[in-house]
N, C-alpha and C. Protein backbone atom coordinates (compact mmCIF):
# COMPACT_ATOMS: atom_id res chain seq x y z
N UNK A 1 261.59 184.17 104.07
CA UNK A 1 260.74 183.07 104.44
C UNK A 1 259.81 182.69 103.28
N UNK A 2 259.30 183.42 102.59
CA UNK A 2 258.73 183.45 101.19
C UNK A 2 259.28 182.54 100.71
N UNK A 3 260.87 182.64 100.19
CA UNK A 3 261.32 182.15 99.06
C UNK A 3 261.00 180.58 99.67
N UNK A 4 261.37 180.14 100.96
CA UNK A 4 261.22 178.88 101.52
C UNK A 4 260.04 178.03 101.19
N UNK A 5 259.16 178.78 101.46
CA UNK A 5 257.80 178.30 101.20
C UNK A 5 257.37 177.94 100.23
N UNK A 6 257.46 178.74 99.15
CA UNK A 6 257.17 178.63 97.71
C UNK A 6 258.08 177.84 96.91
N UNK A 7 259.24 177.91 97.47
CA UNK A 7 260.53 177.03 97.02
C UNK A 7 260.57 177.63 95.53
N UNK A 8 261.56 179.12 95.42
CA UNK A 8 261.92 179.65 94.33
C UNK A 8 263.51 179.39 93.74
N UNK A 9 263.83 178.91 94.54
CA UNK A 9 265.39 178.21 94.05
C UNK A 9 265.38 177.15 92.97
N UNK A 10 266.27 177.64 92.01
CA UNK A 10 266.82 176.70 90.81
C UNK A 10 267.65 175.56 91.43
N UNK A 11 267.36 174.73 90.48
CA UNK A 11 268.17 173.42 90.38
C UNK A 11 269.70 173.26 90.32
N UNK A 12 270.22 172.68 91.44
CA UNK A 12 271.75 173.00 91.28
C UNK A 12 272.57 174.09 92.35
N UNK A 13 271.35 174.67 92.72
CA UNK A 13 271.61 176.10 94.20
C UNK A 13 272.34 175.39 95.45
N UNK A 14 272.73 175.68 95.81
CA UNK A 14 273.16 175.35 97.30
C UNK A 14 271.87 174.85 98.03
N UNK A 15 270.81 175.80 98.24
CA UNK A 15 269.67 175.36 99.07
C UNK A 15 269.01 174.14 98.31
N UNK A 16 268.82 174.17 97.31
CA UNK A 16 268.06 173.01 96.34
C UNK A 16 268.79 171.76 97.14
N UNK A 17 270.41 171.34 96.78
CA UNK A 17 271.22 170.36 97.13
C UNK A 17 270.60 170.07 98.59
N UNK A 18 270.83 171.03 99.58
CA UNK A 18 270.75 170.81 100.78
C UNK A 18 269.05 170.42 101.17
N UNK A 19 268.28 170.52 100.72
CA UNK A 19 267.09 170.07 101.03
C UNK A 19 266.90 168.41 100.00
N UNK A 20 267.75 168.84 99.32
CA UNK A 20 267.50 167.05 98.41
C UNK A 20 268.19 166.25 99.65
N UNK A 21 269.44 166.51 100.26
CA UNK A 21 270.09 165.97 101.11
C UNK A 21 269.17 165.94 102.47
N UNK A 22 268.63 166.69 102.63
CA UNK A 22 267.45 166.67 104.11
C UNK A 22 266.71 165.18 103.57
N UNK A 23 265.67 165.48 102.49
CA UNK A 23 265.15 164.51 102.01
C UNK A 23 265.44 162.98 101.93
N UNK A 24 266.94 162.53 101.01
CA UNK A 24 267.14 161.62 101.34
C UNK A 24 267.95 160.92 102.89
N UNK A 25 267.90 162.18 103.25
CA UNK A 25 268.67 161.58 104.89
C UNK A 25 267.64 161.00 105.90
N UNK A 26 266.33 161.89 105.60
CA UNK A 26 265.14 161.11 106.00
C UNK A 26 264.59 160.04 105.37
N UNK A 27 264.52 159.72 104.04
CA UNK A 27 263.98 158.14 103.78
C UNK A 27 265.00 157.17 104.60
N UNK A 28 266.29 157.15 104.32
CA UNK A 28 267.41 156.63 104.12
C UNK A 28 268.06 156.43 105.52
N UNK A 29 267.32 157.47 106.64
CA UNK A 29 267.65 157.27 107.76
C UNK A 29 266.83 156.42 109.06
N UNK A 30 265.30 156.69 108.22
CA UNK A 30 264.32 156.26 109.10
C UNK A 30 264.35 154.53 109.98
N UNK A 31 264.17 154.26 110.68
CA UNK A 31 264.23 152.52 110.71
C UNK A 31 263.41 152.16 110.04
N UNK A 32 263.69 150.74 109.68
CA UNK A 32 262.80 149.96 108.94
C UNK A 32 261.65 149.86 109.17
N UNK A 33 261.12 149.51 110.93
CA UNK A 33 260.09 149.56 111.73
C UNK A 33 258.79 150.75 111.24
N UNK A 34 259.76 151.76 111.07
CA UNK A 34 259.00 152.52 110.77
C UNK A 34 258.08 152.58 108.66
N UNK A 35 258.46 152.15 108.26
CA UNK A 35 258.26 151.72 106.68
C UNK A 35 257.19 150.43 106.80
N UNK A 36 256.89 149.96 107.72
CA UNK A 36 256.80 148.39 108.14
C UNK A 36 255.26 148.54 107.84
N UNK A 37 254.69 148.11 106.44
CA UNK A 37 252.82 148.30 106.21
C UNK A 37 252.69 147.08 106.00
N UNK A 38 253.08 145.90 106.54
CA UNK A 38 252.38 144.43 106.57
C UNK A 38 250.84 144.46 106.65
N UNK A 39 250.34 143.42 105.88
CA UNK A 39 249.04 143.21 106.42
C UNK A 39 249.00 142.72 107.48
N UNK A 40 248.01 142.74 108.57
CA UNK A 40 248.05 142.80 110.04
C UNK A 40 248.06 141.21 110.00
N UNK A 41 247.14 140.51 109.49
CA UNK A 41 248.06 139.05 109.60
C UNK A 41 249.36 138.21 110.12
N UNK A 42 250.13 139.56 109.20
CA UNK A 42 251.47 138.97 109.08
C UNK A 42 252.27 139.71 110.51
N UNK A 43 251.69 140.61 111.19
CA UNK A 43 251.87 141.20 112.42
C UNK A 43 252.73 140.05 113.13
N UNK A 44 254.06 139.64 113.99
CA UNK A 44 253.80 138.27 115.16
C UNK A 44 253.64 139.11 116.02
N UNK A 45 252.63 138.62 116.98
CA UNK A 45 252.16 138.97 118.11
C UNK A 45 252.83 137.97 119.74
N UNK A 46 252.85 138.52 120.44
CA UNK A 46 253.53 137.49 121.60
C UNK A 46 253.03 136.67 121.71
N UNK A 47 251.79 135.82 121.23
CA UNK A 47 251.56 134.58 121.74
C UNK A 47 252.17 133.83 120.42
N UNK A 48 252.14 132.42 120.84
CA UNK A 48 252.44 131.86 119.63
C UNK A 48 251.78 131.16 119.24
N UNK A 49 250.22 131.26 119.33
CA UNK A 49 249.17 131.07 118.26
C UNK A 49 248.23 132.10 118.15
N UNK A 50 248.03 132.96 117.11
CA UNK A 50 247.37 134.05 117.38
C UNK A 50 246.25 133.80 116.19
N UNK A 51 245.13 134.67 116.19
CA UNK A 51 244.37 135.10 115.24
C UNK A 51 244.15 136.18 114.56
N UNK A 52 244.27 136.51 113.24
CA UNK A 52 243.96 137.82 112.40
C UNK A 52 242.92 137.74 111.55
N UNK A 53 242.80 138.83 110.92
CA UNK A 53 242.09 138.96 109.79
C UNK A 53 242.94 139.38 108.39
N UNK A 54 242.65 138.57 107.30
CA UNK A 54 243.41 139.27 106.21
C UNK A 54 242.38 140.26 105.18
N UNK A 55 242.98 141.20 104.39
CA UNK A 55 241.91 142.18 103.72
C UNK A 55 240.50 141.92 103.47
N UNK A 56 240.31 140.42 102.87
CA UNK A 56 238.73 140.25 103.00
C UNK A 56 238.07 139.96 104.02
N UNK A 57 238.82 139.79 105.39
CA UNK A 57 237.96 139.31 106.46
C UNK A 57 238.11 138.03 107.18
N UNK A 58 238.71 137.27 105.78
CA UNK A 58 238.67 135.64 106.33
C UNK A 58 239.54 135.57 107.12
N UNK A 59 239.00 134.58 108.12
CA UNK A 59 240.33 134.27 109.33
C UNK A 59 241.49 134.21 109.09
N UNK A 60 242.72 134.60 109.40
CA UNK A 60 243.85 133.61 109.44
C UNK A 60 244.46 133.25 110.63
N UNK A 61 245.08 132.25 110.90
CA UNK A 61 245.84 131.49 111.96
C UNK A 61 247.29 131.85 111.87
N UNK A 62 248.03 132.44 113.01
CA UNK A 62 249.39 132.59 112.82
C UNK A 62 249.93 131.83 113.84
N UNK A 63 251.42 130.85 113.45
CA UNK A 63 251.45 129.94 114.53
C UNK A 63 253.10 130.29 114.60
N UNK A 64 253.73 130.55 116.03
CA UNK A 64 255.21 130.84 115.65
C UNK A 64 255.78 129.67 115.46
N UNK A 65 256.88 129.49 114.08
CA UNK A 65 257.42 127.71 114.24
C UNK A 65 258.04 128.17 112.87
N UNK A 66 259.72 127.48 113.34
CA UNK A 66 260.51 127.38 112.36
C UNK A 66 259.56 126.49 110.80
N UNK A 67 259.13 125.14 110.96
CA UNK A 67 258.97 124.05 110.91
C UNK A 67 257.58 124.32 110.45
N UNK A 68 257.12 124.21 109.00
CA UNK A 68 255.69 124.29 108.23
C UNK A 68 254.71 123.18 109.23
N UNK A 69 255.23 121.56 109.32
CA UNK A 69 254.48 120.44 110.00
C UNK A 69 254.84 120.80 111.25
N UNK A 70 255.50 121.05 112.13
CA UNK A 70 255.78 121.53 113.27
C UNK A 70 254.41 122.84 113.65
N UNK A 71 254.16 123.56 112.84
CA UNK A 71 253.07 124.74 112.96
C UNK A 71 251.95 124.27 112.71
N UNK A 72 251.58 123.28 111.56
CA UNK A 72 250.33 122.39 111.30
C UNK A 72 250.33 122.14 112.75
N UNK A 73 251.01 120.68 113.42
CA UNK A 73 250.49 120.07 114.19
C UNK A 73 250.16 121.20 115.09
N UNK A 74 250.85 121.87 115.66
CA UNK A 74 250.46 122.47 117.04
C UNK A 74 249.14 123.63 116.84
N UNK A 75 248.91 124.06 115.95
CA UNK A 75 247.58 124.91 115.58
C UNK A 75 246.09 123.59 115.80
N UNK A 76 246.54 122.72 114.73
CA UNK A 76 245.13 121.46 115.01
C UNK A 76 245.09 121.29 116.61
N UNK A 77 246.37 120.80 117.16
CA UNK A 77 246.12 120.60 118.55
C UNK A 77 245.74 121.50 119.22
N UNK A 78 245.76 122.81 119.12
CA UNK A 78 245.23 124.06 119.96
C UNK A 78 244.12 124.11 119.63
N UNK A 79 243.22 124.05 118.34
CA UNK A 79 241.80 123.86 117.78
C UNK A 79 240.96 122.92 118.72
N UNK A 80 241.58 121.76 118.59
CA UNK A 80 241.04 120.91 119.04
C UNK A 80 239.84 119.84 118.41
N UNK A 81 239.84 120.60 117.34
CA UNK A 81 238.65 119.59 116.14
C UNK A 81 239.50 119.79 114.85
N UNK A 82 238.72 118.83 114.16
CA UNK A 82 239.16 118.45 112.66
C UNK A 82 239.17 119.84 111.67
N UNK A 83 240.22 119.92 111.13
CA UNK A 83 240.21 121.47 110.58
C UNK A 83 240.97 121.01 109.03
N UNK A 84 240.68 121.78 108.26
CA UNK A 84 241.18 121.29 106.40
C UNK A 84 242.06 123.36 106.24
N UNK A 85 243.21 122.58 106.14
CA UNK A 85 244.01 123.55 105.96
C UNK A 85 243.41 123.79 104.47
N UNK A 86 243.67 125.44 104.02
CA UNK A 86 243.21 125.92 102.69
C UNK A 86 244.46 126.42 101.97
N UNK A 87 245.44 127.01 102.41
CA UNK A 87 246.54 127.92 101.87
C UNK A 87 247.29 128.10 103.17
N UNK A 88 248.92 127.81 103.14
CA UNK A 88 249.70 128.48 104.19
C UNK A 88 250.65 129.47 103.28
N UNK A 89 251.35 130.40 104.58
CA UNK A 89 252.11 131.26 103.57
C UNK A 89 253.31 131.20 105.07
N UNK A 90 254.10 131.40 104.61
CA UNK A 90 255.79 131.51 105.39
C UNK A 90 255.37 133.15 105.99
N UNK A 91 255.79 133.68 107.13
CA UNK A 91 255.50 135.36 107.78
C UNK A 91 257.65 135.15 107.98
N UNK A 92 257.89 136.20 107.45
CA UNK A 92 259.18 136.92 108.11
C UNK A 92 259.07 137.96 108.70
N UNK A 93 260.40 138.31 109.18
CA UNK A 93 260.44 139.16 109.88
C UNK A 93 261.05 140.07 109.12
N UNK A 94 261.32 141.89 109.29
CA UNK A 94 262.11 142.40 108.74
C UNK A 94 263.22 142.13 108.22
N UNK A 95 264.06 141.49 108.63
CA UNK A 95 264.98 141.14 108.15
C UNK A 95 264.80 139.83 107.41
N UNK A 96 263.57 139.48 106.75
CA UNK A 96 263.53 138.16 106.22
C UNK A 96 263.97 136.76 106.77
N UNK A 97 264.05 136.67 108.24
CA UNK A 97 264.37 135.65 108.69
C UNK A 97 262.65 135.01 109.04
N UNK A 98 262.42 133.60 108.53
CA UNK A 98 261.20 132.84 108.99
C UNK A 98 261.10 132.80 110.41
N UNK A 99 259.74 133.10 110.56
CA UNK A 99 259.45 133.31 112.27
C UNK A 99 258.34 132.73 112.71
N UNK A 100 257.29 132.60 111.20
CA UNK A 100 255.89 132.19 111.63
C UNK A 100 255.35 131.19 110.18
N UNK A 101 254.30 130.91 110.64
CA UNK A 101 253.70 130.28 108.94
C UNK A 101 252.20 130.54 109.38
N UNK A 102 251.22 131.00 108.54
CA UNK A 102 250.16 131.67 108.20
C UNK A 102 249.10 130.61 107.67
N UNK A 103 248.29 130.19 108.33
CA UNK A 103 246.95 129.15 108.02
C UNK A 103 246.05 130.04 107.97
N UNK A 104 245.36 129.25 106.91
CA UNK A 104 243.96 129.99 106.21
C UNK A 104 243.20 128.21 106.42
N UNK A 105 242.18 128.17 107.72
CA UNK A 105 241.64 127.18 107.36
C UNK A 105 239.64 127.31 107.19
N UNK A 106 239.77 125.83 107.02
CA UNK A 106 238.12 125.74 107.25
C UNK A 106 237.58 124.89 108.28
N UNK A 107 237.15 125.07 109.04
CA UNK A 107 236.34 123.95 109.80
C UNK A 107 235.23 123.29 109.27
């Protein structure tokens, strides 16, 4: 149990191989889901207009919509007042398929 612990095996051993093989069977096996460190922003949440915060704090708006003007309009209309978009960004999903688009505005 010693030798385990301390890991006294040379490079090339049977046990060496077999723990490199443990190793990459766990990166390599894990789901994606699990690897998944988005900024919470980019989270989609079940509604399909949600609110986050990005690292500094400032609001962002997440709106689900194939369609960049399709996500504009329906975010202003959920606001309900005059709002000056600042920056949008496209949100995928794991598999890189577009799911959302990301407003940073100002009122």
């Amino acid at each position: 149990m010693k030798r385990f612990l301390l890991w006294s095996f040379e490079r090339g051993s049977v046990q060496y191989d077999v723990i490199c093989v443990v190793i990459l069977a766990f990166i390599f096996g894990m789901p994606a889901r699990f690897w998944d460190d988005r900024p919470d922003w980019m989270r989609i949440r079940p509604a399909e207009i949600s609110q986050a915060n990005d690292d500094d704090g400032t609001p962002v708006w997440v709106v689900k919509a194939t369609e960049q003007q399709d996500a504009a309009n329906r975010l202003k209309a959920s606001l309900g007042q005059a709002v000056t978009i600042t920056h949008i960004e496209p949100v995928e999903d794991s598999y890189g398929k577009l799911v959302a688009y990301a407003f940073w505005i100002v009122r």
